[in-house]
C-alpha atoms as a PDB file:
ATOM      1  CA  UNK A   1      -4.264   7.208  -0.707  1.00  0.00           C
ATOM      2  CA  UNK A   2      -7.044   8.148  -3.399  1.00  0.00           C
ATOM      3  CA  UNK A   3     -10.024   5.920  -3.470  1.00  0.00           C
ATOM      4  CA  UNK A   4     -10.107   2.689  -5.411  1.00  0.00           C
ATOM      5  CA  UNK A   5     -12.355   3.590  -8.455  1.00  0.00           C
ATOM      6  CA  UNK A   6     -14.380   0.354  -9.602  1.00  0.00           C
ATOM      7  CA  UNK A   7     -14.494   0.266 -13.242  1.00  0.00           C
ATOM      8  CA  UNK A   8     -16.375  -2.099 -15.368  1.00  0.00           C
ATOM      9  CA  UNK A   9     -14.679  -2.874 -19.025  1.00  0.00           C
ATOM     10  CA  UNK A  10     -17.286  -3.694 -21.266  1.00  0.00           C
ATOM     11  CA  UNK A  11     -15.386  -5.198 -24.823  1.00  0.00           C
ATOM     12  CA  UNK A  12     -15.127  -8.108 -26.326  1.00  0.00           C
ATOM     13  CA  UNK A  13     -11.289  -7.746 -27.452  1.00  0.00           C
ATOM     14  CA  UNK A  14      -9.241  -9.316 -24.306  1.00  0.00           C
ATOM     15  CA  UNK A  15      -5.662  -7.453 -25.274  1.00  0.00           C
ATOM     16  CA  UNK A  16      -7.857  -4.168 -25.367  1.00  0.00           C
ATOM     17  CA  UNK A  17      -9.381  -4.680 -22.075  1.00  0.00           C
ATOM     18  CA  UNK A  18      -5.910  -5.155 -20.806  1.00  0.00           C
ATOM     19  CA  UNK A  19      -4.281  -2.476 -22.658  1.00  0.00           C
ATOM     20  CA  UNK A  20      -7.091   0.090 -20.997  1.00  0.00           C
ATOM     21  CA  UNK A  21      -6.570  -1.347 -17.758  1.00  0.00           C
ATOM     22  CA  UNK A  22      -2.532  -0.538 -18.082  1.00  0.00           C
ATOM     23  CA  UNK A  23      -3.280   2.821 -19.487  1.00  0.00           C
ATOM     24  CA  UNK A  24      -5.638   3.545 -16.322  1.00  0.00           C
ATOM     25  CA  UNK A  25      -2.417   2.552 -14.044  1.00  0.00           C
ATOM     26  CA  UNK A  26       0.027   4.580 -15.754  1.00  0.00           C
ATOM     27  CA  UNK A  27      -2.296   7.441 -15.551  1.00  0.00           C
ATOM     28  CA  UNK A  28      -1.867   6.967 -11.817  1.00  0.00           C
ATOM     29  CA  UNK A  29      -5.648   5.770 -11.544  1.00  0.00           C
ATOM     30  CA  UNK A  30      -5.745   3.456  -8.226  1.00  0.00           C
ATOM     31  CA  UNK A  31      -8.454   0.784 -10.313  1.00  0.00           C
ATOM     32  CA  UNK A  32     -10.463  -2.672  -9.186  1.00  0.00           C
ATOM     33  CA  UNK A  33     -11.786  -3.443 -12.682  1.00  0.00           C
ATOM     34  CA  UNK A  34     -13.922  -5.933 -13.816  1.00  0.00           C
ATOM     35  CA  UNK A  35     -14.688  -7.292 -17.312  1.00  0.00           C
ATOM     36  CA  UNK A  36     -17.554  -8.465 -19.380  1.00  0.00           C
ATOM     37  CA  UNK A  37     -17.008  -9.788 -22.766  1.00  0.00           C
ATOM     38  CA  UNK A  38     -20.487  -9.317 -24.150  1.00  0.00           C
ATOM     39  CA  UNK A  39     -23.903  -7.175 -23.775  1.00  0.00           C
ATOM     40  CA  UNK A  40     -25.289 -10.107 -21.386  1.00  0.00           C
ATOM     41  CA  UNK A  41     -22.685 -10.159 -19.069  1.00  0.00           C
ATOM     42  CA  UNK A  42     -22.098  -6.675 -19.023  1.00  0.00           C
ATOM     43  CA  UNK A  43     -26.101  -5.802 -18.603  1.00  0.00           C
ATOM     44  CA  UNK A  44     -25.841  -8.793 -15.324  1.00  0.00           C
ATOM     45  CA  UNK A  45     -22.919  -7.171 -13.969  1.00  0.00           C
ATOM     46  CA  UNK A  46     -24.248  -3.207 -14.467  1.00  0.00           C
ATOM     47  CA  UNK A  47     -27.129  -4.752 -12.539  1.00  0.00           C
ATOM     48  CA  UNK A  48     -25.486  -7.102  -9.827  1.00  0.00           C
ATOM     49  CA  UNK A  49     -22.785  -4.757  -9.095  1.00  0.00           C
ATOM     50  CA  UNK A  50     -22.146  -0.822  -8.328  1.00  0.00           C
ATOM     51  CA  UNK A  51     -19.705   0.695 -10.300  1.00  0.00           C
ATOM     52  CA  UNK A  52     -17.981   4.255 -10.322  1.00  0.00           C
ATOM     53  CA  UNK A  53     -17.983   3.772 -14.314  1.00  0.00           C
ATOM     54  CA  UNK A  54     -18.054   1.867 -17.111  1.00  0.00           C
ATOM     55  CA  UNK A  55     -16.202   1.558 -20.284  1.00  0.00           C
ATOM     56  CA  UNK A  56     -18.287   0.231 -23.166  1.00  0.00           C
ATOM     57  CA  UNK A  57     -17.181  -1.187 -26.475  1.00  0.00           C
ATOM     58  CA  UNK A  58     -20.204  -0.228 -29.296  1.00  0.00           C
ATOM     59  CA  UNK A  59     -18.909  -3.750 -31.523  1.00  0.00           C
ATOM     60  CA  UNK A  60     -19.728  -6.706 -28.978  1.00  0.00           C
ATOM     61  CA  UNK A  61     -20.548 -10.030 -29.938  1.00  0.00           C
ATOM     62  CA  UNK A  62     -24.506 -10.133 -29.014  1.00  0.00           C
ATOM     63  CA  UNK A  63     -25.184  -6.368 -29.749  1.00  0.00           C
ATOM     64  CA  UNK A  64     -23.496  -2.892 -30.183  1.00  0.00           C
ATOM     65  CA  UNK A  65     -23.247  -1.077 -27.134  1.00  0.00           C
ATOM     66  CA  UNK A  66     -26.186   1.274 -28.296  1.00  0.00           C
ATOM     67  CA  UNK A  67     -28.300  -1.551 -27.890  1.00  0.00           C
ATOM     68  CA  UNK A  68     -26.710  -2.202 -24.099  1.00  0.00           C
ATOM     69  CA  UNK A  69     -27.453   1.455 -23.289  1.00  0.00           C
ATOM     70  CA  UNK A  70     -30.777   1.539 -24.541  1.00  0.00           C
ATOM     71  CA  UNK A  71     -32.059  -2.063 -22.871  1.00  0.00           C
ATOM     72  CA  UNK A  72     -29.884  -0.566 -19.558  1.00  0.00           C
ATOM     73  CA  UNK A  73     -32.159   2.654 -19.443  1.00  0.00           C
ATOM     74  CA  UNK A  74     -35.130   0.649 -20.691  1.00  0.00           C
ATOM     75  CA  UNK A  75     -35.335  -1.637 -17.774  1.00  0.00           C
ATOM     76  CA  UNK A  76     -34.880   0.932 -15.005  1.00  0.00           C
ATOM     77  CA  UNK A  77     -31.412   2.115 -16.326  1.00  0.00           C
ATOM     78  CA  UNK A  78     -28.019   2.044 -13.886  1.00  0.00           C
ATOM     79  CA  UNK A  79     -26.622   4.449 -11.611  1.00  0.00           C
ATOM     80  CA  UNK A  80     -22.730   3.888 -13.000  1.00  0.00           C
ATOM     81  CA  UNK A  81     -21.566   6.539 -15.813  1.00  0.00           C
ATOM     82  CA  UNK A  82     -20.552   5.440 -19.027  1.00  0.00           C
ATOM     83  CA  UNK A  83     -18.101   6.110 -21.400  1.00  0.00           C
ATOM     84  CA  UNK A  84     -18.562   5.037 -24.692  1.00  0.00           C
ATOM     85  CA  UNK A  85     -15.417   3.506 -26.432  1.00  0.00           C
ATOM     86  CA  UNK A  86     -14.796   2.413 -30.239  1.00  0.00           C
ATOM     87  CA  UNK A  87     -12.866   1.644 -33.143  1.00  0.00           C
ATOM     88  CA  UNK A  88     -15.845   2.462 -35.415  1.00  0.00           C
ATOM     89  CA  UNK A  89     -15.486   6.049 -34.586  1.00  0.00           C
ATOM     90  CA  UNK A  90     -17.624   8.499 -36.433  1.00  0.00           C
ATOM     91  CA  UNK A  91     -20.005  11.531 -35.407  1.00  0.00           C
ATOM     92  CA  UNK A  92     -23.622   9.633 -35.896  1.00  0.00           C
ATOM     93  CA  UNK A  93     -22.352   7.007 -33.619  1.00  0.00           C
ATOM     94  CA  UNK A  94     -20.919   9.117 -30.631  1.00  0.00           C
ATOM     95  CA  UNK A  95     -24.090  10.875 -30.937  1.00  0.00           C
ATOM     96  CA  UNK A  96     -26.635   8.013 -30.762  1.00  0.00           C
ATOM     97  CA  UNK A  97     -24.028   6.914 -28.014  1.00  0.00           C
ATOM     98  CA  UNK A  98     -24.730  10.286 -25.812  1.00  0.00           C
ATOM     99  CA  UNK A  99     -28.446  10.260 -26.732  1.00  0.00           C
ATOM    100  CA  UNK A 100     -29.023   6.635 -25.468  1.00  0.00           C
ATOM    101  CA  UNK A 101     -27.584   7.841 -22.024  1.00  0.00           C
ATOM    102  CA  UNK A 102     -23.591   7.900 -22.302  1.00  0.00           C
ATOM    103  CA  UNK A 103     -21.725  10.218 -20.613  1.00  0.00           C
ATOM    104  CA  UNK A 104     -18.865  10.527 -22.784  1.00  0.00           C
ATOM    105  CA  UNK A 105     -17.687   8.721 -26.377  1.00  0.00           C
ATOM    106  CA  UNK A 106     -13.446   8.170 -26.547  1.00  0.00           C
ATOM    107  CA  UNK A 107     -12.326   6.669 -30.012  1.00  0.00           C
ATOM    108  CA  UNK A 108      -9.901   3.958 -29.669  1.00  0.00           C
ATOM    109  CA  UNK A 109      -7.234   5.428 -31.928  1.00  0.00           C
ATOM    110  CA  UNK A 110      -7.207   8.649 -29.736  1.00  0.00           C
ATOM    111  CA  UNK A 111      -7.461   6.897 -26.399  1.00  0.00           C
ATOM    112  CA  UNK A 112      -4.143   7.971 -23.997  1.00  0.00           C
ATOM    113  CA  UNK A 113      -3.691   7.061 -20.329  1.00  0.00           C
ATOM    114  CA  UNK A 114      -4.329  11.051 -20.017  1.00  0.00           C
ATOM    115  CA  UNK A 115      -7.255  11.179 -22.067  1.00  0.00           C
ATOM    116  CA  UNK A 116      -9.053   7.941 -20.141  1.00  0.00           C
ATOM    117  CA  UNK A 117      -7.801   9.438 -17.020  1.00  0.00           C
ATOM    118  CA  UNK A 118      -9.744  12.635 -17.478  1.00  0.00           C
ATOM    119  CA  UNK A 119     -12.558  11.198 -18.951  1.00  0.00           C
ATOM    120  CA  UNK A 120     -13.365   8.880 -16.166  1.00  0.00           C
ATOM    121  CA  UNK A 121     -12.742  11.790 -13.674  1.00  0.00           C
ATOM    122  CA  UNK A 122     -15.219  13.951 -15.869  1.00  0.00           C
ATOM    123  CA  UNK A 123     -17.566  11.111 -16.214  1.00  0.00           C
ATOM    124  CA  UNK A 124     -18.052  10.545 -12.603  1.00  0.00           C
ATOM    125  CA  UNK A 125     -17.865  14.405 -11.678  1.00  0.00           C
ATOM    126  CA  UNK A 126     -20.749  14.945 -14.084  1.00  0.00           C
ATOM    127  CA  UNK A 127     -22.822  12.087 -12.766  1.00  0.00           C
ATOM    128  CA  UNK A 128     -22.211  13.159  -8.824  1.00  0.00           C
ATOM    129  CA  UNK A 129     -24.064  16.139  -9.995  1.00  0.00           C
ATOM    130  CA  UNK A 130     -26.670  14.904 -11.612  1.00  0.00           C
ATOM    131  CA  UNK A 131     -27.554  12.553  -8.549  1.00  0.00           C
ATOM    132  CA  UNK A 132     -27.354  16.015  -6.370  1.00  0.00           C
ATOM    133  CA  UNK A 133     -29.554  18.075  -8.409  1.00  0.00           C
ATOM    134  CA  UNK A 134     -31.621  15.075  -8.628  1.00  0.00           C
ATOM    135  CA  UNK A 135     -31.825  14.977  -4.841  1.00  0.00           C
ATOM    136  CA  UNK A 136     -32.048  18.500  -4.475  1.00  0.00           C
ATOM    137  CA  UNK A 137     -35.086  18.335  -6.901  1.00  0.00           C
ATOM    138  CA  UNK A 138     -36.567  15.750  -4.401  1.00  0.00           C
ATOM    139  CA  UNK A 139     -36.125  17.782  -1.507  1.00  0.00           C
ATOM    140  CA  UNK A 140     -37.729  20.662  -3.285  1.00  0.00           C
ATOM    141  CA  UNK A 141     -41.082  19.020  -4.060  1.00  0.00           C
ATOM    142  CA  UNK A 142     -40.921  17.703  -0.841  1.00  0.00           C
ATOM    143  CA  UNK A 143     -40.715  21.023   0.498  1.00  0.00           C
ATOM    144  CA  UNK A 144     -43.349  22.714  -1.841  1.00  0.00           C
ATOM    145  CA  UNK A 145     -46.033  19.882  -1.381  1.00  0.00           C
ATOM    146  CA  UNK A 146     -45.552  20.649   2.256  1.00  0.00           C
ATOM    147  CA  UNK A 147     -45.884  23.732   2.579  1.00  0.00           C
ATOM    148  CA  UNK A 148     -48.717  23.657   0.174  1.00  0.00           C
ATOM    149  CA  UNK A 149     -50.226  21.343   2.259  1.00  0.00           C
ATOM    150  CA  UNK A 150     -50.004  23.629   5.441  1.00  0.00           C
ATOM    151  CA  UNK A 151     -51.219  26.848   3.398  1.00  0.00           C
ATOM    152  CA  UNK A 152     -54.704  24.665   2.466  1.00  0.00           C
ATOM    153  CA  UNK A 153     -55.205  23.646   6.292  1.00  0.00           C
ATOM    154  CA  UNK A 154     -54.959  27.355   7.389  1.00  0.00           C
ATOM    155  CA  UNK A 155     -57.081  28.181   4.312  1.00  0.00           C
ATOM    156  CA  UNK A 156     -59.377  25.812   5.501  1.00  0.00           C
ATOM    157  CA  UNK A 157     -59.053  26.463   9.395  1.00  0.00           C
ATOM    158  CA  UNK A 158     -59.926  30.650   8.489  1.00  0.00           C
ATOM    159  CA  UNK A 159     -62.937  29.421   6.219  1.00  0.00           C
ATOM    160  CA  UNK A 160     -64.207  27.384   9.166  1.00  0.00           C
ATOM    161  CA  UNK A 161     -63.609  30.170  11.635  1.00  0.00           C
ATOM    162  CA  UNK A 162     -64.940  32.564   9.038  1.00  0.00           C
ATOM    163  CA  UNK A 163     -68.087  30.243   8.498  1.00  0.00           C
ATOM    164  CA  UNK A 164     -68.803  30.289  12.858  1.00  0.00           C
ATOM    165  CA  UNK A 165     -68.535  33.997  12.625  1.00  0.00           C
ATOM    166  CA  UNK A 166     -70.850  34.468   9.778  1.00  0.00           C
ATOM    167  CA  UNK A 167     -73.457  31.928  11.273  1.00  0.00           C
ATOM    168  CA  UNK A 168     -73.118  33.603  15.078  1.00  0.00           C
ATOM    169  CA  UNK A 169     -73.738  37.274  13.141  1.00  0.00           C
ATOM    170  CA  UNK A 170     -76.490  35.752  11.319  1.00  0.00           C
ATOM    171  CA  UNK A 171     -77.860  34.605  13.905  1.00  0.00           C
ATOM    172  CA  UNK A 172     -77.649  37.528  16.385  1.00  0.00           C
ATOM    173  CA  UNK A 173     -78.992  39.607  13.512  1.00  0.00           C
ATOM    174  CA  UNK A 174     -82.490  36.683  12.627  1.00  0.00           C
ATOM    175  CA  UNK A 175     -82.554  37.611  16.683  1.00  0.00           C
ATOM    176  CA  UNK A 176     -83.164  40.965  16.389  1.00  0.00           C
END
């Protein structure tokens, strides 16, 4: 049985949210979804909750969904992908959508069972990968600090040894 992907619906239109949720069946998606009708509950849940992704409506009732994304990554942001879904589909908007920290942007009057069905796969492929090169990137500075760190104590350890050789010569030579 494939996992049980945990998405959160983000949209203010109840028949949508419903519609979405049939399309993710019929594309054979095995779903627990969860719904927020507004920018405040959606922004509580993002933060209560972990998601695999969200689905998030740019007209809401509080804000547009840029404003969401941009509070979301302003206050520490979210580790669930999000896909960016509208009616009001146009080219500035799916843009300012993917700069403010959206994965992908689906218009409404294009969205297909198939289309939300690859998306979220996509969505949550792409973001897996981010958090491994991000942990990757960890592990490297981790790495490079410590073996910086062990290069300065030998550094230092020859110096010293350097320093007792060069005061034992001196000496041996003031001696003589």
């Amino acid at each position: 049985m494939d996992k049980v992907l945990k998405i959160l619906i983000i949209d203010d239109d109840r028949s949508f949210r419903k519609i979405v949720t049939r399309m993710m069946g019929r594309a054979g998606l095995n779903v627990e979804t969860t719904e927020a009708i507004n920018c405040a509950e959606g922004v509580e849940k993002l933060n209560k909750n972990v998601y695999d992704c969200a689905l998030l409506d740019y007209q809401l009732p509080d804000a547009n969904g840029i404003h969401l994304l941009q509070e979301i990554l302003h206050f520490g942001g979210t580790s669930t992908p999000i896909i960016f879904v509208t009616g009001k589909g146009d080219e500035t908007i799916a843009a300012q959508a993917l700069k403010a920290g959206a994965l992908d942007y689906i218009s409404k009057e294009k969205l297909s069972p198939e289309l939300l069905s690859q998306c979220i796969h996509n969505v949550i492929k792409v973001h897996d990968l981010e958090l491994r090169a991000n942990q990757t990137e960890k592990q490297y500075k981790r790495i490079v600090e410590t073996i910086s760190e062990i290069i300065i104590h030998w550094i230092l350890k020859e110096i010293y040894l350097l320093s007792i050789r060069l005061a034992v010569h001196l000496s041996l030579n003031l001696k003589n």
